[in-house]
Protein backbone atom coordinates (compact mmCIF):
# COMPACT_ATOMS: atom_id res chain seq x y z
CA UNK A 1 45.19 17.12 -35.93
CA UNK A 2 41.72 17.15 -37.22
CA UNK A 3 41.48 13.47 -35.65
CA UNK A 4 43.35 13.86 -32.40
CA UNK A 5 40.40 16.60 -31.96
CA UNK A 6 37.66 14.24 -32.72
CA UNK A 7 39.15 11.89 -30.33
CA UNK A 8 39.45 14.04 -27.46
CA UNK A 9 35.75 15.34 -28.31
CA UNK A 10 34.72 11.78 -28.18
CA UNK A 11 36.65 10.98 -25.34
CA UNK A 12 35.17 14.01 -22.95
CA UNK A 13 31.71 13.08 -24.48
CA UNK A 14 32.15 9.25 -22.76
CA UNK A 15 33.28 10.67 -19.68
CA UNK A 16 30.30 12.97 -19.32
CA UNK A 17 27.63 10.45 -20.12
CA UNK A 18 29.64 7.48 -17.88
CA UNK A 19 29.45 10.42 -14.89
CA UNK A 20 25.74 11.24 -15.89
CA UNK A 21 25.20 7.31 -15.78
CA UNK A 22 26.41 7.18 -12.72
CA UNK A 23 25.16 10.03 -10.77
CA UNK A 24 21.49 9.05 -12.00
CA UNK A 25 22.00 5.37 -10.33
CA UNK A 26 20.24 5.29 -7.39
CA UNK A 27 21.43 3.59 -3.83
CA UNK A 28 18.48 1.21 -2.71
CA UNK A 29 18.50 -0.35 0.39
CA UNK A 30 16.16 -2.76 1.85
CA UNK A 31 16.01 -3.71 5.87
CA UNK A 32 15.95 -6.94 7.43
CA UNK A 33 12.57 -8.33 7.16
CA UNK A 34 10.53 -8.56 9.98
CA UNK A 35 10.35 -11.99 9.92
CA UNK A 36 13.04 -15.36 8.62
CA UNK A 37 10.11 -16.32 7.01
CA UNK A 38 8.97 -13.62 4.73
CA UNK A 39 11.87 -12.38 2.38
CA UNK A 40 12.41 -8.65 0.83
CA UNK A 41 14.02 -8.65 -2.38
CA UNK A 42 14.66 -5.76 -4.37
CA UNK A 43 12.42 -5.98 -7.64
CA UNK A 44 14.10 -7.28 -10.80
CA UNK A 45 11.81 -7.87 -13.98
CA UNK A 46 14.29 -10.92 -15.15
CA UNK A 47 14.16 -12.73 -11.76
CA UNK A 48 9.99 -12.03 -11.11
CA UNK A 49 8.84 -11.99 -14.37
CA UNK A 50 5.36 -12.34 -12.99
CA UNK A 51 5.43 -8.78 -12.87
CA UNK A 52 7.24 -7.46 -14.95
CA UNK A 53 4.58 -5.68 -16.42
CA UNK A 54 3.49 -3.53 -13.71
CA UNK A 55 5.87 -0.59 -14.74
CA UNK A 56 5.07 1.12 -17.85
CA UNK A 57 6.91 3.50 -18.79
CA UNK A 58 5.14 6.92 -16.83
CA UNK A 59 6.21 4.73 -13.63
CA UNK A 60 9.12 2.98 -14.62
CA UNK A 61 11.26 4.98 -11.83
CA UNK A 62 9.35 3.20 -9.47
CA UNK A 63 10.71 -0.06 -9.66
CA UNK A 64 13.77 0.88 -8.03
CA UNK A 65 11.54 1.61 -4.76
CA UNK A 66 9.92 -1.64 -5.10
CA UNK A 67 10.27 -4.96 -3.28
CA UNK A 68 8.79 -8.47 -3.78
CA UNK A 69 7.79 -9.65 -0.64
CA UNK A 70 7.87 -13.94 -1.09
CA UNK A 71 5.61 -15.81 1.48
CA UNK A 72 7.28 -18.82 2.72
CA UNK A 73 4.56 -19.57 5.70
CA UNK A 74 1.42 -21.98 5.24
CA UNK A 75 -0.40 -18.65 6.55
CA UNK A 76 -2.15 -16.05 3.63
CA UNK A 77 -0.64 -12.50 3.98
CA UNK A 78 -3.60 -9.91 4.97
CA UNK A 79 -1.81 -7.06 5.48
CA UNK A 80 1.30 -4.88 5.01
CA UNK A 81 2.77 -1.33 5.96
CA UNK A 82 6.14 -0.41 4.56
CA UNK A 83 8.20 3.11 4.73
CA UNK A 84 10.29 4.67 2.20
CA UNK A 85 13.10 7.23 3.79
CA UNK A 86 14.14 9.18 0.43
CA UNK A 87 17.21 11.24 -0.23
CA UNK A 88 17.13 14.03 -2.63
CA UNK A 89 20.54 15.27 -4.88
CA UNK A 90 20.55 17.89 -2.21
CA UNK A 91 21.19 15.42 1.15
CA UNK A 92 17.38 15.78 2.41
CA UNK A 93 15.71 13.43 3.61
CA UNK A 94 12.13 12.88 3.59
CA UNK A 95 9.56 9.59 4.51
CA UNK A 96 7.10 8.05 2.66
CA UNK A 97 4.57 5.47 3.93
CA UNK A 98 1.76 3.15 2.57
CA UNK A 99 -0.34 0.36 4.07
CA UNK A 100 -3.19 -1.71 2.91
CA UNK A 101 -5.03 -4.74 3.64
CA UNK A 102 -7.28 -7.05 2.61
CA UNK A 103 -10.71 -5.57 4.56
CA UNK A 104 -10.82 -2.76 1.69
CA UNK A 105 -12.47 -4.97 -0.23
CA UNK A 106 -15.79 -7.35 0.24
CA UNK A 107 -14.02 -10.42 -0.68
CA UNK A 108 -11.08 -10.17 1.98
CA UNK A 109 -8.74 -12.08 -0.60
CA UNK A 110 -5.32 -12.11 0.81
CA UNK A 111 -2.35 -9.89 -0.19
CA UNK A 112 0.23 -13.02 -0.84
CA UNK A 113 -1.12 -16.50 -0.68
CA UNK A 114 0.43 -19.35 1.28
CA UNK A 115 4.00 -19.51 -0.02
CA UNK A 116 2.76 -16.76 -2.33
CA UNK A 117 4.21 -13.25 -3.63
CA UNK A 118 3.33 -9.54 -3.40
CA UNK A 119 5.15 -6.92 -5.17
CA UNK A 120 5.08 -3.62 -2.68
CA UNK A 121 5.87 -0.59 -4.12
CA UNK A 122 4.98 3.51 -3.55
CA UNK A 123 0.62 3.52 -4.19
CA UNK A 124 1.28 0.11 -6.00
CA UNK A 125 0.29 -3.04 -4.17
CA UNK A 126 0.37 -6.35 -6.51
CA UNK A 127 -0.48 -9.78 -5.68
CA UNK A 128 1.01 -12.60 -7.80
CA UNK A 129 -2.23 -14.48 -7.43
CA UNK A 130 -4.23 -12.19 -9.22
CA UNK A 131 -1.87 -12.00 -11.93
CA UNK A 132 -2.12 -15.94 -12.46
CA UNK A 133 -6.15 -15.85 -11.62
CA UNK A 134 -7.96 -13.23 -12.10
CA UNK A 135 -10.11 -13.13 -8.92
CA UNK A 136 -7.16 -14.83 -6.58
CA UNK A 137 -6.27 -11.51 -5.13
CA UNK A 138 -5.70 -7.62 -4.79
CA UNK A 139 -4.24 -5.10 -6.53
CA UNK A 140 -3.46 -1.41 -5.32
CA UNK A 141 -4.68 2.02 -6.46
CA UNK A 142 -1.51 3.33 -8.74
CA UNK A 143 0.36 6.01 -8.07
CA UNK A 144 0.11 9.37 -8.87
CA UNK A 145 2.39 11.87 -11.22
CA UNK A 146 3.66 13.54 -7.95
CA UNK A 147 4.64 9.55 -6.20
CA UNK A 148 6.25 8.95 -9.63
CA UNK A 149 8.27 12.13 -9.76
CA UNK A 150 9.45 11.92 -6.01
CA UNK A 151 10.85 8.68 -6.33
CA UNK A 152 12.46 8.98 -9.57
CA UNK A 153 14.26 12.15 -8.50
CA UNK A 154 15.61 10.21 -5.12
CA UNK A 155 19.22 9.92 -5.30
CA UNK A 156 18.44 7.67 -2.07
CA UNK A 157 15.80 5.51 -0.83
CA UNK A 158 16.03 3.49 2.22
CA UNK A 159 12.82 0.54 2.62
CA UNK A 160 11.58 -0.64 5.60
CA UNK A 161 8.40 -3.22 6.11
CA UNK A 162 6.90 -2.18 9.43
CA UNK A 163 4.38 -4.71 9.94
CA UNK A 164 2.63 -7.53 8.35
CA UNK A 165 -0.73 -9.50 9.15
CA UNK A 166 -1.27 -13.02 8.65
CA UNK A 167 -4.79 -14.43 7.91
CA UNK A 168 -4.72 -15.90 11.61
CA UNK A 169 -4.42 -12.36 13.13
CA UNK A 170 -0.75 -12.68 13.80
CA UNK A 171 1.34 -9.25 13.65
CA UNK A 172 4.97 -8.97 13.18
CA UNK A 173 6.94 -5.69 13.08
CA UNK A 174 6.79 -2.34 15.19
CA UNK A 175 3.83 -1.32 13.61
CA UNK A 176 4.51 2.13 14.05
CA UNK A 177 2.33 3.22 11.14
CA UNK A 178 -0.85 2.18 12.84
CA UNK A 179 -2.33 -0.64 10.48
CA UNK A 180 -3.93 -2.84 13.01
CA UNK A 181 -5.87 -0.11 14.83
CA UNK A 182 -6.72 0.98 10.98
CA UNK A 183 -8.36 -1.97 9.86
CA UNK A 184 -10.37 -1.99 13.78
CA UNK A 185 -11.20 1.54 12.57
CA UNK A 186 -12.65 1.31 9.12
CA UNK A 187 -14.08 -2.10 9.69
CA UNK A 188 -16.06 -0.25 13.03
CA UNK A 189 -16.79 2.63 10.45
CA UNK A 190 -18.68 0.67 8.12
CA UNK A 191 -20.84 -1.11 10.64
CA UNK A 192 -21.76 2.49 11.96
CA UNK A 193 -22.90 3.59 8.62
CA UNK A 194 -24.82 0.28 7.65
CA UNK A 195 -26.17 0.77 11.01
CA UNK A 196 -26.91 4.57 10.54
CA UNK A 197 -29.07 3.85 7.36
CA UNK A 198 -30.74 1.03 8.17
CA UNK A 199 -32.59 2.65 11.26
CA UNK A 200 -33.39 5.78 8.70
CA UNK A 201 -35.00 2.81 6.72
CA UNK A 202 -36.45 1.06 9.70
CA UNK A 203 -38.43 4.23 10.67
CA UNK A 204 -39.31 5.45 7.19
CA UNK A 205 -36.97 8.39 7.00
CA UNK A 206 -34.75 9.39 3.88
CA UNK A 207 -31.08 7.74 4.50
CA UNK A 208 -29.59 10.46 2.75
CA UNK A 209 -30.58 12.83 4.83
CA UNK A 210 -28.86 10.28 7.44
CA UNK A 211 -25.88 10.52 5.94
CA UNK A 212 -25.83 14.47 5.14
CA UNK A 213 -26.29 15.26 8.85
CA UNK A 214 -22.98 13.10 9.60
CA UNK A 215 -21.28 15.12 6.86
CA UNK A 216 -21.91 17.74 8.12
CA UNK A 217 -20.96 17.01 11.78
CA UNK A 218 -17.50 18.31 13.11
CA UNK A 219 -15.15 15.10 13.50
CA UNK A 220 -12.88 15.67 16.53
CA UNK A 221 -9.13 15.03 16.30
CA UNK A 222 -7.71 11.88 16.65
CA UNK A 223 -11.68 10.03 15.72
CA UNK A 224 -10.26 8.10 13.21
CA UNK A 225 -13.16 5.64 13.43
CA UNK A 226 -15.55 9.12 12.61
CA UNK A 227 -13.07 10.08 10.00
CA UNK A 228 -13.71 7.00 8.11
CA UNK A 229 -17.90 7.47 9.05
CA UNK A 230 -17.10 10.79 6.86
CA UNK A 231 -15.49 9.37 3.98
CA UNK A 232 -18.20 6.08 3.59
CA UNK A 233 -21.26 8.76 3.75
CA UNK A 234 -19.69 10.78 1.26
CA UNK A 235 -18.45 7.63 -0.84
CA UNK A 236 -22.63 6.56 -0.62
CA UNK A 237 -23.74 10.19 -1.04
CA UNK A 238 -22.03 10.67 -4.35
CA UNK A 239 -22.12 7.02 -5.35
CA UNK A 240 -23.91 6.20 -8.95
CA UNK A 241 -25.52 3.13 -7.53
CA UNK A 242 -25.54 3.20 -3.38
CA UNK A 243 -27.39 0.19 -2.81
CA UNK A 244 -25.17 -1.97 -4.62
CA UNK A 245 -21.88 0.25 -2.28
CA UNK A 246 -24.09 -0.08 0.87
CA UNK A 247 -24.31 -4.04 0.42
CA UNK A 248 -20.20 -4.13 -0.09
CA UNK A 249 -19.86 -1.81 3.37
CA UNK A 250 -22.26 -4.89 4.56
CA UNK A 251 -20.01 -7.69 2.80
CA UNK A 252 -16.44 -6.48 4.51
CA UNK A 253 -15.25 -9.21 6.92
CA UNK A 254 -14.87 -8.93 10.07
CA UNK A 255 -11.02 -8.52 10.95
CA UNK A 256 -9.61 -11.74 13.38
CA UNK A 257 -7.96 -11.28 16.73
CA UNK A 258 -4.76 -9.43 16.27
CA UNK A 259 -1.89 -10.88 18.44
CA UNK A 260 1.73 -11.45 18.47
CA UNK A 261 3.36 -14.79 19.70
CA UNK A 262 5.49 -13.22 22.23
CA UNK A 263 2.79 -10.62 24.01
CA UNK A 264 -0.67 -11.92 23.27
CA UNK A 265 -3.27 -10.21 21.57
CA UNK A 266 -3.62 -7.00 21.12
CA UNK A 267 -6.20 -5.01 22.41
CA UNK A 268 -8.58 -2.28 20.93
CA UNK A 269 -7.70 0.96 22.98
């Protein structure tokens, strides 16, 4: 008897942890990509090992949410938007977005090279070339504890890209979340401020002082372009060495033409 009790312990024991197993897989599910030419796959450490050490283990739950995005055009990848729809143990649904681009940086190294790879994932942006080089490309702020514990608590999560910039200019997608007109905004942003301090220095005055009477200027809604303004001044304001984060404002490239083959380019509102 003793035994037949063990057995049905053990038994109910396997049954719990195979129904715990299963209720903590999660359902990931990637859209078509916006174009044949650039392919979503989910991320899987033994097929990409080139990044397989991105997760540690605080944001291991992450990979799940995570897609490499492989390059199969002759063109360099300069930016990316992608949404996350999550759904919670409860049924509720909630979106997540991130963007970036390649105009955040002086250099203006491209996302994915030419036939190239980026792994996108939530606050985690990670070019395969600067894995393999060193200064061949960008790499994303992480994410925080809050990203982390959102997506590992999904019982859901939906991925969609929603646009992506080649190095010519060329935009694919719906680009619903706005990252053309925010690389036109933060690129016109930091010409403003360069511009802003260089007259202070032209005409002797401090270019602090510049910069603390745009702080503290009231930024009307929907100036995005001002919004940006704010956040460089107080970047330079607070900055341990200004000059040297003045010249990189000066160093950003100036974005290309954006267009898309079947409308044209696309114009600055």
């Amino acid at each position: 008897m003793p035994n037949v009790k063990l057995n049905k312990l053990a038994a109910s024991m396997l049954v719990a942890a195979i129904m715990a197993g299963a209720q903590s897989v999660k359902k990931t599910t990637i859209d078509a990509s916006p174009s044949p030419q650039v392919t979503l796959l989910p991320f899987d450490a033994a097929v990409f090992p080139a990044f397989k050490e991105v997760f540690d283990s605080r944001t291991a739950g992450l990979a799940a949410a995570s897609v490499v995005v492989s390059n199969a055009t002759d063109k360099a990848i300069i930016g990316i938007s992608i949404q996350w729809t999550l759904t919670d143990a409860a049924g509720v649904e909630s979106v997540y977005s991130n963007r970036t681009h390649s105009f955040l940086v002086a250099s203006g190294r491209p996302l994915a090279l030419p036939h190239g790879r980026l792994l996108a994932g939530p606050q985690t942006f990670v070019s395969e070339a600067v894995l393999q080089h060193p200064d061949g490309g960008i790499i994303a702020p992480l994410p925080n504890d809050q990203t982390v514990a959102r997506f590992t608590t999904a019982s859901k999560i939906r991925i969609e890209v929603d646009s992506i910039i080649f190095q010519d200019g060329e935009v694919i997608g719906p680009d619903h979340l706005g990252l053309v007109d925010a690389i036109r905004d933060r690129s016109d942003a930091a010409r403003a401020i360069v511009k802003r301090v260089e007259e202070a220095q032209a005409k002797g005055n401090d270019p602090a002082q510049a910069l603390r009477s745009l702080v503290a200027s009231p930024v009307m809604k929907g100036d995005h372009v001002a919004r940006f303004e704010l956040g460089f001044a107080n970047s330079l304001l607070h900055a341990r060495h200004p000059e040297r984060d003045l010249e990189a404002l000066k160093e950003i490239p100036t974005p290309p033409l954006f267009f898309r083959k079947e409308s044209g380019p696309i114009w600055q509102q």
